[in-house]
Protein backbone atom coordinates (compact mmCIF):
# COMPACT_ATOMS: atom_id res chain seq x y z
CA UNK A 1 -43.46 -27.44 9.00
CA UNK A 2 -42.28 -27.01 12.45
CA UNK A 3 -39.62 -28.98 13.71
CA UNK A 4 -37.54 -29.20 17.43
CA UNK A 5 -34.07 -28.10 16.78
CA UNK A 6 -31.20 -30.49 16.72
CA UNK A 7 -27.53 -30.76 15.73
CA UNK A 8 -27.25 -32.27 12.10
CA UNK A 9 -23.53 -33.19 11.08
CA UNK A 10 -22.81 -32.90 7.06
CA UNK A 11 -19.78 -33.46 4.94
CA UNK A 12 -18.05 -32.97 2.93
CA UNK A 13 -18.12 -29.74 2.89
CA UNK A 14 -17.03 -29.08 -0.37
CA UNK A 15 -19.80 -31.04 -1.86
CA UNK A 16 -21.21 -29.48 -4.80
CA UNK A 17 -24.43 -29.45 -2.61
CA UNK A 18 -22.87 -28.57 0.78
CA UNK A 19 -24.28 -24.75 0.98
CA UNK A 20 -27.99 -26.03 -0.32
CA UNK A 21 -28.33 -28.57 2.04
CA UNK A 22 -26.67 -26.17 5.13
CA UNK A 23 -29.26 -23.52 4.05
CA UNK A 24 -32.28 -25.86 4.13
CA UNK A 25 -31.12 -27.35 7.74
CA UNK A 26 -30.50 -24.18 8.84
CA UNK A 27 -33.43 -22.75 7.66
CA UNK A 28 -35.67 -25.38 9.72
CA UNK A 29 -34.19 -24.14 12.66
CA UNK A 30 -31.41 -26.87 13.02
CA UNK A 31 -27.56 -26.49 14.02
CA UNK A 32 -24.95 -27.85 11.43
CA UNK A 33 -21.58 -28.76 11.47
CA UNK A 34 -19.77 -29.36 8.43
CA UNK A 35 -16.58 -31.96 8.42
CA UNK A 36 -14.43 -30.75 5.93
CA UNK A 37 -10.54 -32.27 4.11
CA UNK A 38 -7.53 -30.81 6.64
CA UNK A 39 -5.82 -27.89 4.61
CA UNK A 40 -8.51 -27.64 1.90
CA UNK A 41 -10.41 -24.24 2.10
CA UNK A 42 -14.00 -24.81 0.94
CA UNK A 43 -17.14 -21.88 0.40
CA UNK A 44 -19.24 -23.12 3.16
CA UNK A 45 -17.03 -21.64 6.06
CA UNK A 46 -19.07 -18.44 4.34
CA UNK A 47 -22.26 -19.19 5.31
CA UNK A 48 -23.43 -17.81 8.78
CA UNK A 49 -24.31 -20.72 11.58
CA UNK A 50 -22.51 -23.41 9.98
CA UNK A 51 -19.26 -25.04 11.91
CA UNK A 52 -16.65 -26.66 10.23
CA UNK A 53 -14.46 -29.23 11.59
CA UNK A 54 -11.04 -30.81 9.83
CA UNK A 55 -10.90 -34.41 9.43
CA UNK A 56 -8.00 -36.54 7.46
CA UNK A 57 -8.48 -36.66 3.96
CA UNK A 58 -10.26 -40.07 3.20
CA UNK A 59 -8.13 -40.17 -0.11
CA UNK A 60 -4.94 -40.00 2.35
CA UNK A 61 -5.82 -42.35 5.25
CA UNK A 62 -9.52 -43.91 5.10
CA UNK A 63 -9.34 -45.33 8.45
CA UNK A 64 -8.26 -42.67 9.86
CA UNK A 65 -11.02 -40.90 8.71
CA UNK A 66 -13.43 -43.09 9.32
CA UNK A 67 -12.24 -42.83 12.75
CA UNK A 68 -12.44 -39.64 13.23
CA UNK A 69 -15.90 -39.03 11.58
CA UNK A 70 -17.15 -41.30 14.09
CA UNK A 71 -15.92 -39.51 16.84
CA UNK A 72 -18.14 -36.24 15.27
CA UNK A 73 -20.85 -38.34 14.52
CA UNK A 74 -21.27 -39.46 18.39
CA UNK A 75 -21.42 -35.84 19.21
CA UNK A 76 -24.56 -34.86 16.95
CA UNK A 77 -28.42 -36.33 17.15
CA UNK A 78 -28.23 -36.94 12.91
CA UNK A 79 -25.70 -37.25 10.56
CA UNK A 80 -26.33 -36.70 6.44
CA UNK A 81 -23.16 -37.74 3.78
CA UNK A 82 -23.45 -35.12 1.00
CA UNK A 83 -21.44 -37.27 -1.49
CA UNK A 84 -20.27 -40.09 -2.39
CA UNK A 85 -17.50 -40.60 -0.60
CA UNK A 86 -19.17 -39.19 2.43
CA UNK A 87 -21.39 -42.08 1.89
CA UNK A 88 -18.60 -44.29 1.95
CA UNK A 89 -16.99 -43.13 5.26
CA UNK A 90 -20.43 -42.43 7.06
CA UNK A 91 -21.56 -46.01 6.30
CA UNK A 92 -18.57 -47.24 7.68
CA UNK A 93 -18.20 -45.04 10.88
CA UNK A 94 -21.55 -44.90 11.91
CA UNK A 95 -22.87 -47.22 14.39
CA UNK A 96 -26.08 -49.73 13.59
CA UNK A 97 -28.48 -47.62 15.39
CA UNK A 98 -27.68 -43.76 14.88
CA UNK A 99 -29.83 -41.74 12.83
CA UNK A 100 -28.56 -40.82 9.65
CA UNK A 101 -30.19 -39.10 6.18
CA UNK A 102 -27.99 -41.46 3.60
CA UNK A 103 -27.73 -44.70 2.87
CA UNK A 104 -26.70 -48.10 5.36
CA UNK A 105 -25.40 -51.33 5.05
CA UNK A 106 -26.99 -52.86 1.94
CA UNK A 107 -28.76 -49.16 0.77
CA UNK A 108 -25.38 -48.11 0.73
CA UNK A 109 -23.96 -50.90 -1.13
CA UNK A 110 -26.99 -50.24 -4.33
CA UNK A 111 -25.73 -46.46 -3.59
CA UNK A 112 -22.17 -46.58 -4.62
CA UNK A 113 -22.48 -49.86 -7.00
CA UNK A 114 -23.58 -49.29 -10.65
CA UNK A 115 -23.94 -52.54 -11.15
CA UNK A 116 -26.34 -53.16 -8.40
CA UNK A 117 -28.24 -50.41 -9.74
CA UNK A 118 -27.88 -50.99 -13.40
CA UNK A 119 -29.49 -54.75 -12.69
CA UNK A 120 -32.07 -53.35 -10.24
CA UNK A 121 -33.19 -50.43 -12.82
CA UNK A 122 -33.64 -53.52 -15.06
CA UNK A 123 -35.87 -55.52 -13.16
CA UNK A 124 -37.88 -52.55 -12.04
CA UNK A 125 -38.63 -52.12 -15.81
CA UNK A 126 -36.67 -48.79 -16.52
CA UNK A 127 -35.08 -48.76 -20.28
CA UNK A 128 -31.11 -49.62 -19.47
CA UNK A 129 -28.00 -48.99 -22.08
CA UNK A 130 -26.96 -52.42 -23.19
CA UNK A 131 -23.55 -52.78 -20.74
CA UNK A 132 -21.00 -55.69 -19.73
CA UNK A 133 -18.93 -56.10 -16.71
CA UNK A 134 -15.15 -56.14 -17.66
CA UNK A 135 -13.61 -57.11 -14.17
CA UNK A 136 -12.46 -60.68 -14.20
CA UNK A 137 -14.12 -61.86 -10.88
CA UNK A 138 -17.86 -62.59 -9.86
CA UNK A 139 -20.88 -60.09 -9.86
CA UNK A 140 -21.15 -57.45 -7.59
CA UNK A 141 -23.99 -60.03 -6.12
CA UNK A 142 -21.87 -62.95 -6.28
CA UNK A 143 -22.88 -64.53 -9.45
CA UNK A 144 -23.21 -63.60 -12.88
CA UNK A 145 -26.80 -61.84 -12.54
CA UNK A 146 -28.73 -60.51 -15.53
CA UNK A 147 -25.01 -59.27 -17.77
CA UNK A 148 -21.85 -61.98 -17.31
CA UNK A 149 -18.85 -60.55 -16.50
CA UNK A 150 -17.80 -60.10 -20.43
CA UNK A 151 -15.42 -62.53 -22.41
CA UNK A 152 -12.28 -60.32 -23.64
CA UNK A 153 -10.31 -60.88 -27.00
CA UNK A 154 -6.61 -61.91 -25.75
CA UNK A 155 -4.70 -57.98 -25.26
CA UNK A 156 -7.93 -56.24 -26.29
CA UNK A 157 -9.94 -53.69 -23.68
CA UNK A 158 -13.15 -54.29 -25.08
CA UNK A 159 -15.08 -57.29 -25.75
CA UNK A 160 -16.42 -58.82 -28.84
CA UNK A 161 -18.73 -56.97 -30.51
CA UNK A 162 -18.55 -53.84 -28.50
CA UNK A 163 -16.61 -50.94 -31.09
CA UNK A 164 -16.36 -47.71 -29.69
CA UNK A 165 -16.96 -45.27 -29.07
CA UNK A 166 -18.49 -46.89 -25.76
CA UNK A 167 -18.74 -45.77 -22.48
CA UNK A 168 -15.98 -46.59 -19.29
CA UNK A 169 -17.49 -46.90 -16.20
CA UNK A 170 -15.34 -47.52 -13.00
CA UNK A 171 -18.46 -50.18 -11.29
CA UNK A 172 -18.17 -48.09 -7.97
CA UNK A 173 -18.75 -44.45 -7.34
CA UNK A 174 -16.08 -44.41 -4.62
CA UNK A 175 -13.34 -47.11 -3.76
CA UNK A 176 -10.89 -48.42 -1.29
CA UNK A 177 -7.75 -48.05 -2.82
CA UNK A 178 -4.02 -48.41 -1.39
CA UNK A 179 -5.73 -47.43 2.54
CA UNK A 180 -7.59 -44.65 0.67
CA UNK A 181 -10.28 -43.46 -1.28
CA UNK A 182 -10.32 -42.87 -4.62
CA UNK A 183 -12.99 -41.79 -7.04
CA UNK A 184 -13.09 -41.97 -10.65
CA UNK A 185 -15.19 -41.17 -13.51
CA UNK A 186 -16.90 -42.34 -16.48
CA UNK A 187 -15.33 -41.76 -19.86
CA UNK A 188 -16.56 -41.80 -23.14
CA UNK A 189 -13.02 -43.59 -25.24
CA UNK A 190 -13.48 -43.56 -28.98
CA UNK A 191 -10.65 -46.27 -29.87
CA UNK A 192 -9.71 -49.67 -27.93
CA UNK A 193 -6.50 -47.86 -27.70
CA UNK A 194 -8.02 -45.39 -25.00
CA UNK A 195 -9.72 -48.11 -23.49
CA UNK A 196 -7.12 -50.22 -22.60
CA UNK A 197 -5.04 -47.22 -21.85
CA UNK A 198 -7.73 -45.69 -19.89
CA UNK A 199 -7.99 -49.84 -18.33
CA UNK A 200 -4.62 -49.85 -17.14
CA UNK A 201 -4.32 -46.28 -16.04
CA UNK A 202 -7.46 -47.54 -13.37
CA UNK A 203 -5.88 -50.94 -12.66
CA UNK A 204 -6.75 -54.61 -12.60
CA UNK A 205 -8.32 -54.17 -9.19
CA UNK A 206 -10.73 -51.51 -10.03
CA UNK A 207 -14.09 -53.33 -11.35
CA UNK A 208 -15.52 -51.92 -14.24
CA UNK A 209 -18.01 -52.13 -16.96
CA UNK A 210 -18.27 -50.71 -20.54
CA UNK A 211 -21.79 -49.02 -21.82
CA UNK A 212 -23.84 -48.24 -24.96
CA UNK A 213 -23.18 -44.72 -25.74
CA UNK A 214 -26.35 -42.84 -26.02
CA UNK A 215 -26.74 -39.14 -27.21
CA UNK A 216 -29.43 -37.21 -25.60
CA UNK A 217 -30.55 -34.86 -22.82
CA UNK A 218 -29.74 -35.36 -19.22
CA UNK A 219 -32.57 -35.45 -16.83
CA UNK A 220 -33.28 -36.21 -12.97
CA UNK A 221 -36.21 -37.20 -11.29
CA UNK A 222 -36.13 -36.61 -7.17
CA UNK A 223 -38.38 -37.18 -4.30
CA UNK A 224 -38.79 -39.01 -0.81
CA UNK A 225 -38.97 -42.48 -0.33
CA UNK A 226 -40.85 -43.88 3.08
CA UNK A 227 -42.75 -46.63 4.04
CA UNK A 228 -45.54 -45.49 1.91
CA UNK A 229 -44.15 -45.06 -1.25
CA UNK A 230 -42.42 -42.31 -3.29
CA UNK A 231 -43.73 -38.97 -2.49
CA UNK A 232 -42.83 -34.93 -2.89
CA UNK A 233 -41.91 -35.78 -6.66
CA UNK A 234 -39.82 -33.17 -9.04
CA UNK A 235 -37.85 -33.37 -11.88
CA UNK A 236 -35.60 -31.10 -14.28
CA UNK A 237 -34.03 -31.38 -17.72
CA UNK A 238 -30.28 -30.50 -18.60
CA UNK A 239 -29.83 -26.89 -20.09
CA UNK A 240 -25.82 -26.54 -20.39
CA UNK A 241 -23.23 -29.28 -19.03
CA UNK A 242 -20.26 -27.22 -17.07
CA UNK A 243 -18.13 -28.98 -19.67
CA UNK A 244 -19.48 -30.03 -23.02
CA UNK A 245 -18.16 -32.82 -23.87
CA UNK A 246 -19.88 -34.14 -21.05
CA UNK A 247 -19.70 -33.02 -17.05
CA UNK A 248 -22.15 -31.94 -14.52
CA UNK A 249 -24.88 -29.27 -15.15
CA UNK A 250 -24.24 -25.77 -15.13
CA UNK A 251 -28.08 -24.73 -15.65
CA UNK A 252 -31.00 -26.46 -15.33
CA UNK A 253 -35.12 -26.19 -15.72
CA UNK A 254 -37.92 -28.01 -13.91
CA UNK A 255 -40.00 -30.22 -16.01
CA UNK A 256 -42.65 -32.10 -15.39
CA UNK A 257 -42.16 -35.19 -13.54
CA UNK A 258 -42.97 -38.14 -16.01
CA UNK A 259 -45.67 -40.42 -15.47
CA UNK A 260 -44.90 -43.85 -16.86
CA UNK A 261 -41.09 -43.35 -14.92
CA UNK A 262 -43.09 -42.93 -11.45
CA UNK A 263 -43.68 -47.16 -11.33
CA UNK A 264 -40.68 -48.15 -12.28
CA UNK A 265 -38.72 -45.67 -9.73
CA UNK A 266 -41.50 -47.14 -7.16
CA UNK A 267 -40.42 -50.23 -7.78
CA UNK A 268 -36.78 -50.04 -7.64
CA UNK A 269 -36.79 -47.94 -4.53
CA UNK A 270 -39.22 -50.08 -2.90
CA UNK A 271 -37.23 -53.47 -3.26
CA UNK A 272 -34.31 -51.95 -2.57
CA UNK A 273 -36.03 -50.95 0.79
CA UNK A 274 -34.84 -47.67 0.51
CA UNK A 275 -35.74 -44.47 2.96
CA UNK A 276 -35.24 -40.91 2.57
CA UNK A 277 -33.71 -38.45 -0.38
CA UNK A 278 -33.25 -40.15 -3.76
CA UNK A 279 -32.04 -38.91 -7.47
CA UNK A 280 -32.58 -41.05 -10.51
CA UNK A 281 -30.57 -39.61 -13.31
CA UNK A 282 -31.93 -40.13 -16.57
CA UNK A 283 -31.08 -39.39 -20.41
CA UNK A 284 -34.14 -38.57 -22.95
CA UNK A 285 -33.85 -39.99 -26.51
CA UNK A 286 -36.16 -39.70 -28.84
CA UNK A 287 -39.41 -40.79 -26.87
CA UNK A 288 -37.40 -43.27 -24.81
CA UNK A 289 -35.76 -42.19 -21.12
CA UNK A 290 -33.03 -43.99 -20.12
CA UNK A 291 -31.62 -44.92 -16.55
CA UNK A 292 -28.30 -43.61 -16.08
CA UNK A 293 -27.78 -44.32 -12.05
CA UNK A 294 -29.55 -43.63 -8.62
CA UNK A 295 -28.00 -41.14 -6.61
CA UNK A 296 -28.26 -41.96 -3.20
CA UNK A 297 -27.47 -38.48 -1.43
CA UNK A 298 -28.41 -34.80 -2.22
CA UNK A 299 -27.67 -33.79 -5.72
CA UNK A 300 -25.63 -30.90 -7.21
CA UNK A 301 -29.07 -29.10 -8.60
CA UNK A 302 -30.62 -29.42 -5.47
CA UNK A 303 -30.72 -25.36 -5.78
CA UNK A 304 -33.16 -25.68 -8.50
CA UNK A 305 -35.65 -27.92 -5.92
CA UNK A 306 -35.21 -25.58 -2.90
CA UNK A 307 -35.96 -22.61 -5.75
CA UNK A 308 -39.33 -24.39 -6.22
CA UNK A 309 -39.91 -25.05 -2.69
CA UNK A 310 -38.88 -28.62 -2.24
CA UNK A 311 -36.89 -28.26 1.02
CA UNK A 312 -35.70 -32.01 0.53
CA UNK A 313 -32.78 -31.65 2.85
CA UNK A 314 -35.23 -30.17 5.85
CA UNK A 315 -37.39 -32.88 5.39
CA UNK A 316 -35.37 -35.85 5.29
CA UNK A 317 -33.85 -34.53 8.36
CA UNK A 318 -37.22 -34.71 9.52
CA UNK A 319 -38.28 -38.01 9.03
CA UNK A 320 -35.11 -39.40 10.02
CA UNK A 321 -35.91 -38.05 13.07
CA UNK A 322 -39.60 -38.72 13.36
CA UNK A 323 -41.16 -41.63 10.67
CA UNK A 324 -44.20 -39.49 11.48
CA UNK A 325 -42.92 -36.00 11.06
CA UNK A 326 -46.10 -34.04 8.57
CA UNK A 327 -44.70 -32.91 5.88
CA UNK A 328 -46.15 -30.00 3.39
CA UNK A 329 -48.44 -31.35 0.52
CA UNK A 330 -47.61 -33.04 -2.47
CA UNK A 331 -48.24 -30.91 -5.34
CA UNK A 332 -46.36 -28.96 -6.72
CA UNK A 333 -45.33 -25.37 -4.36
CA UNK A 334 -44.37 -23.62 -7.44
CA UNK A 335 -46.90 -23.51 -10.17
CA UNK A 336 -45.16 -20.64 -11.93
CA UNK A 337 -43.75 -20.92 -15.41
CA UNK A 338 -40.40 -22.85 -15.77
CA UNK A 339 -37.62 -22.15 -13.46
CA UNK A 340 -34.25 -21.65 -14.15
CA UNK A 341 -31.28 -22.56 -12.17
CA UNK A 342 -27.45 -21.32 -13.20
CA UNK A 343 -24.36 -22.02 -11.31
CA UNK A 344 -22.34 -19.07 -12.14
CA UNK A 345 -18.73 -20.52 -11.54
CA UNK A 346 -19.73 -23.62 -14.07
CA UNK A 347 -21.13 -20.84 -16.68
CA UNK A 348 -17.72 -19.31 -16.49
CA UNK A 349 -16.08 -23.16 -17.07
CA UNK A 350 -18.52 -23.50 -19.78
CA UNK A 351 -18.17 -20.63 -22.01
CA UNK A 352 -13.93 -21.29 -21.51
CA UNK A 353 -14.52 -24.30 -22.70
CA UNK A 354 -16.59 -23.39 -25.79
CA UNK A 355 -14.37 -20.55 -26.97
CA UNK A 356 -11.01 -23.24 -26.67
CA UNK A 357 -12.79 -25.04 -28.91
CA UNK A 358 -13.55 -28.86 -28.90
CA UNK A 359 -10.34 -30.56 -29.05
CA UNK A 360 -10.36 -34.78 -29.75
CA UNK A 361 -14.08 -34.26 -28.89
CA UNK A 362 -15.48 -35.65 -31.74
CA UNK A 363 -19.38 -35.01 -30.86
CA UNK A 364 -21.09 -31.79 -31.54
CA UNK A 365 -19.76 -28.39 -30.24
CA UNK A 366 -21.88 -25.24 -29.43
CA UNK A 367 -21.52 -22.14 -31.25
CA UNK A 368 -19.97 -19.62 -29.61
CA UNK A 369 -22.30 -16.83 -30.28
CA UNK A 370 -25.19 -18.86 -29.28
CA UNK A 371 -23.19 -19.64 -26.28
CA UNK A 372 -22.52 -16.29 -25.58
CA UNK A 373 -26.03 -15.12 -25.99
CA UNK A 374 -27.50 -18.14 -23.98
CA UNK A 375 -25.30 -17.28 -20.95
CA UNK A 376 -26.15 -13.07 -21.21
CA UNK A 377 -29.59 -13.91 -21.49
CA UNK A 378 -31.29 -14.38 -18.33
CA UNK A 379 -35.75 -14.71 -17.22
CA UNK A 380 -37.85 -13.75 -15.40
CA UNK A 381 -38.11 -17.32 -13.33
CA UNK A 382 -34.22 -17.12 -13.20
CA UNK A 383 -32.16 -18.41 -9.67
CA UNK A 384 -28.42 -19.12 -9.38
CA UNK A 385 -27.22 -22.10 -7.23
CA UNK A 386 -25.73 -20.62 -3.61
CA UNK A 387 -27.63 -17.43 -3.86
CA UNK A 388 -30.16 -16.45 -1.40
CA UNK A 389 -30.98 -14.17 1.31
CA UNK A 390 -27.44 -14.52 3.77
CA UNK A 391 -25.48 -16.45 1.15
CA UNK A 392 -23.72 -13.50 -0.97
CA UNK A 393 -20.28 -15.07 0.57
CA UNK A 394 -20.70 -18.10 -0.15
CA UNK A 395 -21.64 -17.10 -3.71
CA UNK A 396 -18.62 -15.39 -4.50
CA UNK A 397 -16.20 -17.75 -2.88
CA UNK A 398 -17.47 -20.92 -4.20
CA UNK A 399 -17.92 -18.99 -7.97
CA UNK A 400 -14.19 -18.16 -7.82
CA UNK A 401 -13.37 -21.68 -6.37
CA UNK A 402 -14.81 -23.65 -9.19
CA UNK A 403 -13.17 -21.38 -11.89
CA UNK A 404 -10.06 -21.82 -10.07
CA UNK A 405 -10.70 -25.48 -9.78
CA UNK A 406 -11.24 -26.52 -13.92
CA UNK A 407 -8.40 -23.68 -14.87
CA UNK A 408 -5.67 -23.34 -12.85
CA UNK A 409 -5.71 -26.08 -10.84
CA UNK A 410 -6.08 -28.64 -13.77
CA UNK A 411 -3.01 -27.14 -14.95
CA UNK A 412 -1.16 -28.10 -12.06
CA UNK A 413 -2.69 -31.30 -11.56
């Protein structure tokens, strides 16, 4: 696929899928430019052609930042978020009519709200963890929807008939917050005591919503969405959670793309009217898969697509560009057996993590010999996130980075 070469703006640039998504835009002959925290060194200023720029910290000043993302954003023919905050800021900067990979106005709005997605998973027929709202004003569509906002014993966290352990989800993936941004995550609390410490530690303005917990393996399906339909399907299962008691990946395998999940993620994606790059995280139990959310910008495992050929970054750029850009064919551009995908630095956080030992966690724990012999054992279909031809730098630094990150810096935090 051929393409004319323009200037792409992406950020952040520490984005777990920053130096994937550079590599595929630079690789289809495009120029990036990165806009990156002020002060915070980040791996991509390692890779070769790509231009980073300094912006205010959204989590310090979110209008400022805003502002001046819109100022880089006038200065480039297509701009792509890379995460959610990015989504955040680029929704809000952006003018009506300028060409962006990500999603706008009400795309945006299913992107960062779990409860828009949680209801629209629903309708489209996807199997949905039982879940309540536990913010004391309306839906996030105005009304009550499909699951009222939940009824609360008086001083308790959780309400009736919900015992934990449950899941704590903050209802937005990134917030406004004091002029900022904040982000926080899901946690699974095994008493009402963590939950309504965990409750007030968020705040009565954050909405949020308690979930079923569910044991099982993590998996993602990805693709294209355009006017005619869901195309350039993949998927992957789980192998080893950076931290587990529950986290991100650290490796992952393709898998086959399931069947009976392909109408309800056509569905979904087609009401929502949405366009370009999508992720639908799942969890298998049993026979049954599970929605877990829609991610609505490139993925932290995109290195396992672009390993298999699925350049999804290059060709959303495309089509934003050109509605009638070709793109390759639809089956499958690596027919090989499995593929594996590690991220080294999150190995390294793993096995830590095993040999510390579990802690409160009170779900199971891997071994750690089989730990150790998982992570020295490596295939013949193996590839390691950051790692290709011109991207040794970026490698190293973003492998010490993420060690740094979950050791010394948590310390510190």
């Amino acid at each position: 696929m051929s393409a004319a070469r323009r200037s792409v703006l992406v950020g952040f640039a520490d984005a777990l899928a920053a130096p994937e998504v550079a590599a595929s835009l630079l690789g289809a002959g495009h120029r990036v430019m990165s806009f990156a925290r002020r002060g915070r060194p980040v791996a991509l200023r390692k890779l070769r052609g790509v231009e980073i720029v300094e912006v205010t910290a959204p989590e310090e000043d979110l209008a400022r930042c805003v502002e001046e993302v819109t100022t880089l954003s006038g200065a480039h023919e297509l701009t792509m978020p890379l995460d959610d905050p990015a989504v955040l800021v680029c929704d809000r900067a952006l003018p009506a009519d300028a060409p962006a990979v990500g999603p706008r106005d009400e795309q945006a709005r299913l992107a960062l709200d779990k409860r828009l997605q949680l209801r629209a998973a629903e309708a489209a027929g996807f199997a949905v963890p039982s879940w309540r709202e536990l913010d004391d004003g309306p839906g996030a569509n105005g009304d009550e929807g499909l699951h009222p906002v939940a009824d609360l014993h008086p001083g308790a966290a959780l309400p009736a008939g919900w015992e934990p352990p449950v899941v704590l989800k903050p209802a937005l993936a990134a917030e406004e917050h004091h002029g900022g941004l904040r982000r926080l995550a899901p946690r699974l609390v095994a008493t009402s005591a963590e939950a309504d410490q965990l409750l007030r530690a968020w705040g009565p303005a954050t909405p949020a919503l308690v979930q079923r917990w569910i044991t099982g393996a993590g998996a993602g399906v990805f693709g294209l969405a355009s006017d005619d339909g869901v195309h350039h399907l993949s998927a992957h299962r789980r192998v080893r959670m950076m931290n587990p008691a529950g986290s991100g990946s650290s490796a992952c395998a393709s898998a086959p793309v399931p069947q009976e999940l392909v109408g309800p993620i056509e569905r979904m994606l087609a009401e929502a009217g949405w366009r370009g790059m999508f992720m639908i995280e799942l969890l298998r139990a049993g026979e049954e898969w599970w929605f877990m959310e829609l991610n609505g910008r490139p993925w932290g495992s995109l290195a396992l697509a672009r390993r298999r050929g699925y350049e999804y970054p290059a060709w959303a750029a495309a089509r934003a560009l050109d509605a009638q850009a070709p793109l390759p064919l639809e089956e499958p551009l690596c027919t090989d057996d499995e593929v594996l995908c590690r991220h080294l630095g999150r190995e390294l956080v793993h096995l830590l993590l095993v040999l510390r030992g579990p802690g409160r966690h009170t779900g199971e724990w891997p071994a750690r010999g089989a730990t150790l012999r998982a992570l020295l054992r490596s295939g013949r279909r193996t590839g390691w996130y950051n790692l290709e031809p011109g991207m040794r730098g970026v490698f190293l630094e973003d492998t010490w980075r993420t060690v740094a990150a979950q050791t010394w810096g948590k310390r510190r935090a």
